[in-house]
C-alpha atoms as a PDB file:
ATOM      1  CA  UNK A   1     -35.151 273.200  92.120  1.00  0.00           C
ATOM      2  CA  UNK A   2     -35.371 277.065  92.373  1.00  0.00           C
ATOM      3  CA  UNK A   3     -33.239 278.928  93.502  1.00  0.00           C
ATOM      4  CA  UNK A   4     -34.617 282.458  95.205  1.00  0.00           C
ATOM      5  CA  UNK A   5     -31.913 284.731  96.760  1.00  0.00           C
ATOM      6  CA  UNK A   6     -30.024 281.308  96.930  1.00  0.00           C
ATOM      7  CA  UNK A   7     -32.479 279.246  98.884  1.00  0.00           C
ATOM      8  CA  UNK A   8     -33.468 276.192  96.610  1.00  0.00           C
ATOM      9  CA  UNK A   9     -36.386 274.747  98.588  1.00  0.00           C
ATOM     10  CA  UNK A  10     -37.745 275.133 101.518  1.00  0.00           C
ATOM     11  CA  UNK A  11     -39.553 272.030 103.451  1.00  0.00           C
ATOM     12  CA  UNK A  12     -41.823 272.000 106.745  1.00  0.00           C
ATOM     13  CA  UNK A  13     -41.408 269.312 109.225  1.00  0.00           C
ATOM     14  CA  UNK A  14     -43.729 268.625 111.928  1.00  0.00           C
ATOM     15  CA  UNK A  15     -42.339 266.790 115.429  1.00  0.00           C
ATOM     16  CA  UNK A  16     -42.331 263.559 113.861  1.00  0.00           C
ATOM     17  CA  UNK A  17     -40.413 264.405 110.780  1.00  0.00           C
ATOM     18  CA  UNK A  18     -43.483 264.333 108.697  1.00  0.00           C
ATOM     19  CA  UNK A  19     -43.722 266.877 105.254  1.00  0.00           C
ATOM     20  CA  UNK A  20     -46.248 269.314 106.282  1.00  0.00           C
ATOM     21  CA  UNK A  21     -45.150 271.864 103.600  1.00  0.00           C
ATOM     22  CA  UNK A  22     -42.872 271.930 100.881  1.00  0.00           C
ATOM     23  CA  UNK A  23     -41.775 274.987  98.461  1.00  0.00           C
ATOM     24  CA  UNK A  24     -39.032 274.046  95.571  1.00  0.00           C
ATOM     25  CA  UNK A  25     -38.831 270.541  97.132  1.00  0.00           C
ATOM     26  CA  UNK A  26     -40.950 267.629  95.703  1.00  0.00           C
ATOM     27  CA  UNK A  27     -42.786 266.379  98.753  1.00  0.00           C
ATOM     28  CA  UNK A  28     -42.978 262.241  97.290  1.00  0.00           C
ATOM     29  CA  UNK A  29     -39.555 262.777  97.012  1.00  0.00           C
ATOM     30  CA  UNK A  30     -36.807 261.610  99.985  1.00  0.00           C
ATOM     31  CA  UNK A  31     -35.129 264.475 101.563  1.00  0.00           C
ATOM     32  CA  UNK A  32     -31.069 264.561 101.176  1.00  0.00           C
ATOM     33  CA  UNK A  33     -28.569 264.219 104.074  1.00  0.00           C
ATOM     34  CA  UNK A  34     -27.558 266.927 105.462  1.00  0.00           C
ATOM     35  CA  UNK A  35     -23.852 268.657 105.216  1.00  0.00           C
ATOM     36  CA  UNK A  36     -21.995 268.877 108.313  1.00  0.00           C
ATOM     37  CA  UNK A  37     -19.954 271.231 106.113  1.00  0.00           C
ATOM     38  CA  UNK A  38     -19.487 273.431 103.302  1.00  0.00           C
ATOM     39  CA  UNK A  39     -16.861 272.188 101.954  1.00  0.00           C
ATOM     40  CA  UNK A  40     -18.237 268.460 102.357  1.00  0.00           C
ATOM     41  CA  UNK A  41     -20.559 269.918  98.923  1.00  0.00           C
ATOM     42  CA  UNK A  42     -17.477 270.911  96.718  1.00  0.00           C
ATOM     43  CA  UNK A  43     -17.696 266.848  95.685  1.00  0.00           C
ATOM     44  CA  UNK A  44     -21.705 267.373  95.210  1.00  0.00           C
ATOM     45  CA  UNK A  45     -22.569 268.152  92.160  1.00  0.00           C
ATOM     46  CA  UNK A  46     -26.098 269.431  92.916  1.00  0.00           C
ATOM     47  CA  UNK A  47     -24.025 272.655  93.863  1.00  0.00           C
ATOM     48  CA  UNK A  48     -26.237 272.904  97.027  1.00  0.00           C
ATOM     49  CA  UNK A  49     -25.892 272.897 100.979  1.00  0.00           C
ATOM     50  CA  UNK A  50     -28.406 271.160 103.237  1.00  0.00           C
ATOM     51  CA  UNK A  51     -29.223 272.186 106.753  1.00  0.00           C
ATOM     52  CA  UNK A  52     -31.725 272.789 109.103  1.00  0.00           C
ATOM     53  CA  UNK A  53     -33.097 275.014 111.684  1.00  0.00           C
ATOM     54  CA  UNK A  54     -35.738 273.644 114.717  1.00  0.00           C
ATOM     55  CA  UNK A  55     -38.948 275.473 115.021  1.00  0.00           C
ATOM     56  CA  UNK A  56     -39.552 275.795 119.175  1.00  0.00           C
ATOM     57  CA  UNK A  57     -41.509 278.317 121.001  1.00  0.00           C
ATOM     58  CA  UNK A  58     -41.374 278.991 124.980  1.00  0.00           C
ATOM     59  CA  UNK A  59     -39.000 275.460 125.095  1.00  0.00           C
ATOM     60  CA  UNK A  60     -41.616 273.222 122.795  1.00  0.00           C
ATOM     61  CA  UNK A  61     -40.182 271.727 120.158  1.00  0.00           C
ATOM     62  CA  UNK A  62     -42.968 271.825 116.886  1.00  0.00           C
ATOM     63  CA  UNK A  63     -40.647 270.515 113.901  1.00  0.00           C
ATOM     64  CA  UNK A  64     -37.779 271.601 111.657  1.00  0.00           C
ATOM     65  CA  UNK A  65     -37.392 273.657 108.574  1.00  0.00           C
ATOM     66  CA  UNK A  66     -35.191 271.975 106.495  1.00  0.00           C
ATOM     67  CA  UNK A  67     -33.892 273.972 103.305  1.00  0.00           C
ATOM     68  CA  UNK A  68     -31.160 274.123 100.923  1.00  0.00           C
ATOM     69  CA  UNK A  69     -28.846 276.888  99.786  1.00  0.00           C
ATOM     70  CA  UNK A  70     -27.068 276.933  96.551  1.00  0.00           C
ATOM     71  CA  UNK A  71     -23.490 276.837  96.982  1.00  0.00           C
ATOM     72  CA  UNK A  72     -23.520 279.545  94.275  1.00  0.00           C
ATOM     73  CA  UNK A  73     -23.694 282.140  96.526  1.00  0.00           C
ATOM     74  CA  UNK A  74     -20.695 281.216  98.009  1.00  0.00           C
ATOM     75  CA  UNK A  75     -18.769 280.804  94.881  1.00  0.00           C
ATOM     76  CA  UNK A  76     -20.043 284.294  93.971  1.00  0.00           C
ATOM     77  CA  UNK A  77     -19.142 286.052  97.424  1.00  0.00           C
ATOM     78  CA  UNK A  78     -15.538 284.412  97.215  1.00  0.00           C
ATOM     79  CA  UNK A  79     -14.956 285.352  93.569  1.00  0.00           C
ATOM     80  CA  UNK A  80     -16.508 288.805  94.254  1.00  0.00           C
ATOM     81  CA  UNK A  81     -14.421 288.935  98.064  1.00  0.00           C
ATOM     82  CA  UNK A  82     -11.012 287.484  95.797  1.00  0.00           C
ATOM     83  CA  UNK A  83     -11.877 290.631  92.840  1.00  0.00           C
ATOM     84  CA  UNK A  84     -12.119 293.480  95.829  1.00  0.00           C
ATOM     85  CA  UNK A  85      -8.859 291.855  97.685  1.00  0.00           C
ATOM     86  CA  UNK A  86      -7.318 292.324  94.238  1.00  0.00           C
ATOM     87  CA  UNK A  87      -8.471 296.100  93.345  1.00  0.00           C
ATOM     88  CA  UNK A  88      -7.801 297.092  96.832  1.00  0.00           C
ATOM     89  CA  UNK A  89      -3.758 295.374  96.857  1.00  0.00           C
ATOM     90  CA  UNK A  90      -3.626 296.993  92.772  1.00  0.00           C
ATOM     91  CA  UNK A  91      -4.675 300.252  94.761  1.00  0.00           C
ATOM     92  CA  UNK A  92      -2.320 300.100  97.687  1.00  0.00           C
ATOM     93  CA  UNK A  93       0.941 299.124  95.494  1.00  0.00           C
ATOM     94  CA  UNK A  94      -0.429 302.276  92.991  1.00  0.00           C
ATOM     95  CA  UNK A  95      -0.809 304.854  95.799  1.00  0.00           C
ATOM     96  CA  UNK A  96       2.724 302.996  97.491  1.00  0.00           C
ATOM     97  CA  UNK A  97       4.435 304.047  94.497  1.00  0.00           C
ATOM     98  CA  UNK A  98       2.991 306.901  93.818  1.00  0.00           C
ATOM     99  CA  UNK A  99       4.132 308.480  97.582  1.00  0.00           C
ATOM    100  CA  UNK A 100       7.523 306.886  97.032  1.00  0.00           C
ATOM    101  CA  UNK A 101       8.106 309.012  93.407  1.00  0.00           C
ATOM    102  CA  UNK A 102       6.854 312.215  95.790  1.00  0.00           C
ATOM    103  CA  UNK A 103       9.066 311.493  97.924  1.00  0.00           C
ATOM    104  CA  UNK A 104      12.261 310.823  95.710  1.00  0.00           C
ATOM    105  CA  UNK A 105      11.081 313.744  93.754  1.00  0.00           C
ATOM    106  CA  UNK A 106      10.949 315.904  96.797  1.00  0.00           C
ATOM    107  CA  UNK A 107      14.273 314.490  98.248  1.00  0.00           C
ATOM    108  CA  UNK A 108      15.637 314.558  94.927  1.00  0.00           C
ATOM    109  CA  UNK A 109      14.944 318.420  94.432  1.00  0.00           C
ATOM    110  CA  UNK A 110      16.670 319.317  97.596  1.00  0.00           C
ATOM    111  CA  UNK A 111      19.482 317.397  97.243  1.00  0.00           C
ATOM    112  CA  UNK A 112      20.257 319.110  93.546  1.00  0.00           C
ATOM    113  CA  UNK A 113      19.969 322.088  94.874  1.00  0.00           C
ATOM    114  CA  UNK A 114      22.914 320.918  97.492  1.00  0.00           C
ATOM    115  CA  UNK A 115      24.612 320.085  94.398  1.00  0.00           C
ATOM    116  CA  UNK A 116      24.680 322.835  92.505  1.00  0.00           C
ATOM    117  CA  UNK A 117      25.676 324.909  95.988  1.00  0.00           C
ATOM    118  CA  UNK A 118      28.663 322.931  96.145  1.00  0.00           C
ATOM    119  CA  UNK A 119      29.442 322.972  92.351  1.00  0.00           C
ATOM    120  CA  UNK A 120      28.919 327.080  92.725  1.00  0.00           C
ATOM    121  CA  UNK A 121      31.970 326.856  95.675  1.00  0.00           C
ATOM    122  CA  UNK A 122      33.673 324.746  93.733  1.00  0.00           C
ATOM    123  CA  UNK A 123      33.961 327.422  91.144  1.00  0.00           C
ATOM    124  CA  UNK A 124      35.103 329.722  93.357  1.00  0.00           C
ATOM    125  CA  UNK A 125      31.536 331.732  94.101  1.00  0.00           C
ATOM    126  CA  UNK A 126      31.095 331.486  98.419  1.00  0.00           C
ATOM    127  CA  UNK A 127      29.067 334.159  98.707  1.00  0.00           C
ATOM    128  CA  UNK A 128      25.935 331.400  98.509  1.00  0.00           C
ATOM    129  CA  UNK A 129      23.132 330.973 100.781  1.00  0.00           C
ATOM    130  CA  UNK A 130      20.656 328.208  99.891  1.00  0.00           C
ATOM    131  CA  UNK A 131      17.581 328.804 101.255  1.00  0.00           C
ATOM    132  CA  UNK A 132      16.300 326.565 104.143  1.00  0.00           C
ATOM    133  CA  UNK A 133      12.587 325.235 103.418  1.00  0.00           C
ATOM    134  CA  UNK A 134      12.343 322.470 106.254  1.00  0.00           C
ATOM    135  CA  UNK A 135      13.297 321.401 109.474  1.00  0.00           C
ATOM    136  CA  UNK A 136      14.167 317.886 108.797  1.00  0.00           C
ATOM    137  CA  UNK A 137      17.194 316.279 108.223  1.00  0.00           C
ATOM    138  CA  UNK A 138      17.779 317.827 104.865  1.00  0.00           C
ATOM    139  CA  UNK A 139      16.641 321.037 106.099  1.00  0.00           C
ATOM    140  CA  UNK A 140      19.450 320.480 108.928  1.00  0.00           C
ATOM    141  CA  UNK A 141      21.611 319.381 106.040  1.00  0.00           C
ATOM    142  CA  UNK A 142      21.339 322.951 103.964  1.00  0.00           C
ATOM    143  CA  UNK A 143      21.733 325.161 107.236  1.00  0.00           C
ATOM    144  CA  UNK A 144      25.230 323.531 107.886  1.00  0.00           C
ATOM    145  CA  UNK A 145      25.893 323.744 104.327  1.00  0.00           C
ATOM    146  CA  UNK A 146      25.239 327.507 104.412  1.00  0.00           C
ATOM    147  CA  UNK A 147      27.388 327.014 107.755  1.00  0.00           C
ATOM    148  CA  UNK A 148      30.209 325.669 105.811  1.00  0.00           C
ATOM    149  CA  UNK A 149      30.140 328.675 103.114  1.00  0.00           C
ATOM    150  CA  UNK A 150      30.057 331.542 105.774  1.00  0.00           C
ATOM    151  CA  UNK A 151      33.112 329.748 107.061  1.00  0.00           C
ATOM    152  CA  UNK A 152      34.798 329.340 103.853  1.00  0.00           C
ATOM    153  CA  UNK A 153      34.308 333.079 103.197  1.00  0.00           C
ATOM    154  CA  UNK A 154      34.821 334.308 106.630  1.00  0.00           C
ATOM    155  CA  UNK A 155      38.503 332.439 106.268  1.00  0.00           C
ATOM    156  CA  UNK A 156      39.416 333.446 102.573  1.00  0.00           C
ATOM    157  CA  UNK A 157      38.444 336.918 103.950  1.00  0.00           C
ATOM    158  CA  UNK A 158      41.264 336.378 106.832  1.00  0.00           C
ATOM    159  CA  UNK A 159      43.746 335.072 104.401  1.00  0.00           C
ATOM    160  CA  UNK A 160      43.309 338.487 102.295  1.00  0.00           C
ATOM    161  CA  UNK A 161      43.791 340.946 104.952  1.00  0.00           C
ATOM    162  CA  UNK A 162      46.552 338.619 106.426  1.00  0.00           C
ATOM    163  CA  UNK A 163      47.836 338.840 103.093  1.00  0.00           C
ATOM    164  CA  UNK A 164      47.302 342.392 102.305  1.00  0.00           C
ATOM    165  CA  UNK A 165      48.886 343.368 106.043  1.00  0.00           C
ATOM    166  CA  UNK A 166      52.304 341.030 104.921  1.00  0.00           C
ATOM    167  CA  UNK A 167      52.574 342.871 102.105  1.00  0.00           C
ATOM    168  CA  UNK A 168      52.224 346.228 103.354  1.00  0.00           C
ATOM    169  CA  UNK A 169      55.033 345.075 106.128  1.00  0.00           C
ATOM    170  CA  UNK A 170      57.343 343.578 103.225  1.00  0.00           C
ATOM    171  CA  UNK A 171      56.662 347.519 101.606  1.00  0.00           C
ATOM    172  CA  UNK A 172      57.487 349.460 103.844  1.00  0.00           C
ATOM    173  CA  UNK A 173      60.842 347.354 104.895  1.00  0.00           C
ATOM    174  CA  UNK A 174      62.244 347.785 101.439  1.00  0.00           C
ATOM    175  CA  UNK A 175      61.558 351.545 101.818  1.00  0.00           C
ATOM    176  CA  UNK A 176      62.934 351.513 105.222  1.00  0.00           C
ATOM    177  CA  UNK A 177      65.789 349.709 103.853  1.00  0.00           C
ATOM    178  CA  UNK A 178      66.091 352.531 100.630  1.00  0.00           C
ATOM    179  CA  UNK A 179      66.164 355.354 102.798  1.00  0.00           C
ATOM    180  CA  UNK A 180      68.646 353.321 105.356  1.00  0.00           C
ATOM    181  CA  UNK A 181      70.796 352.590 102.384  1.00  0.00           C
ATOM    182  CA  UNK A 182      71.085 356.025 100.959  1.00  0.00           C
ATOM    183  CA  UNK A 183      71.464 357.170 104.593  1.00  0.00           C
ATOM    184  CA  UNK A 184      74.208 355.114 104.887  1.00  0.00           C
ATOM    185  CA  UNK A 185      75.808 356.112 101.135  1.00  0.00           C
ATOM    186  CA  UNK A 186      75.948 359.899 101.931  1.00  0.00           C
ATOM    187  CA  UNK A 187      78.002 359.015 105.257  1.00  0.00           C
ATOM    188  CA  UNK A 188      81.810 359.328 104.505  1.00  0.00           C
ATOM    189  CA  UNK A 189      82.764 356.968 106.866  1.00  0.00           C
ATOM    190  CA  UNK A 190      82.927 353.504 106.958  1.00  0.00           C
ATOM    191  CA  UNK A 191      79.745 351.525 108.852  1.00  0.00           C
ATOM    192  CA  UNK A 192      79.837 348.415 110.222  1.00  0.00           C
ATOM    193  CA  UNK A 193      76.783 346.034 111.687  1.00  0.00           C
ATOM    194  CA  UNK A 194      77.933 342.693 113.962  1.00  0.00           C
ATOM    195  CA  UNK A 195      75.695 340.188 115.676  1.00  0.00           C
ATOM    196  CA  UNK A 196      76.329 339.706 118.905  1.00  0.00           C
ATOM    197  CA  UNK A 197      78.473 336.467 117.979  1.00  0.00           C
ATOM    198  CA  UNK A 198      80.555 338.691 116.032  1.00  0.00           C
ATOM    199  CA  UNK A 199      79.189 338.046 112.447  1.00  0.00           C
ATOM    200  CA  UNK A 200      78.994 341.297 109.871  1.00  0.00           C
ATOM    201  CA  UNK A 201      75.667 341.867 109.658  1.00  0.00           C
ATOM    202  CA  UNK A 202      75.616 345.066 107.081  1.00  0.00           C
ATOM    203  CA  UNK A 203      78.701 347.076 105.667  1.00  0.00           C
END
């Protein structure tokens, strides 16, 4: 038989099921079953599905085509329908992992420079502001790190002048206690400093 854009033969029935015309199909020949199915053909080995369609016109009934198609085609469109499914999955996993190493990189990038602000305060430098490129959560994330270093310096800068003040006040005691003492020294009488629960105090 030949097959032409899959069709193997074509055959012309009249009302009573009589060969009228016949292309690919030997007309002294008997014409096979049909297939209720496709895959009632994977056990033929002709490789070929039977059918046919009635010919009718305004309700009349003139005959049948019968043909038959090679199951070929089929075989082809699944193989070529099984190669596309395969490309297109390939592609999806490809671009899948591709977006995922953007995004690592991207989350990645941020997150070192988080880690080389905190190594920076670690060694003692707070006067660092990372700069905030986003407004998602690691953009959140850098803004209340920078939070955390104005903090930090806004608290070491307390702890100086609380510092500085205390030691001024410790200063100017001991002079106040020098010039008390050589007040005292120059008197020529004897002075005499008690609590009030009777305790010396100074001499």
């Amino acid at each position: 038989s030949r097959h032409r854009n899959g069709i193997a033969y074509f055959v012309l029935l009249d009302a009573g099921n009589k060969i009228v015309a016949a292309d690919g199909w030997d007309m002294n020949q008997p014409l096979p079953p049909l297939d209720t199915s496709i895959d009632d053909d994977d056990q033929d080995s002709i490789g070929r599905f039977d059918t046919e369609t009635p010919i009718q016109l305004a309700g009349q009934a003139y005959g049948h085509l019968r043909y038959g198609v090679s199951t070929e085609i089929f075989t082809l469109a699944r193989a070529h329908l099984l190669n596309q499914s395969m490309l297109i999955a390939i592609a999806s996993i490809c671009l899948s992992v591709i977006l995922l190493a953007l995004l690592g990189y991207w989350l990645t990038r941020h997150l070192l420079m988080l880690t080389r602000g905190a190594e920076e305060i670690a060694a003692g430098n707070f006067e660092i502001t990372l700069p905030v490129r986003s407004a998602d959560e690691v953009g959140q994330l850098t803004t209340a790190f920078n939070t955390m270093a104005s903090n930090i310096r806004e608290d070491i800068e307390a702890l100086r002048k609380g510092n500085e003040a205390q030691l001024l006040y410790l200063v100017e005691s001991q002079r106040e206690q020098a010039r008390l003492n050589s007040l005292l020294s120059a008197m020529s009488i004897g002075v005499l400093f008690v609590s009030p629960d009777d305790k010396v105090v100074y001499y």
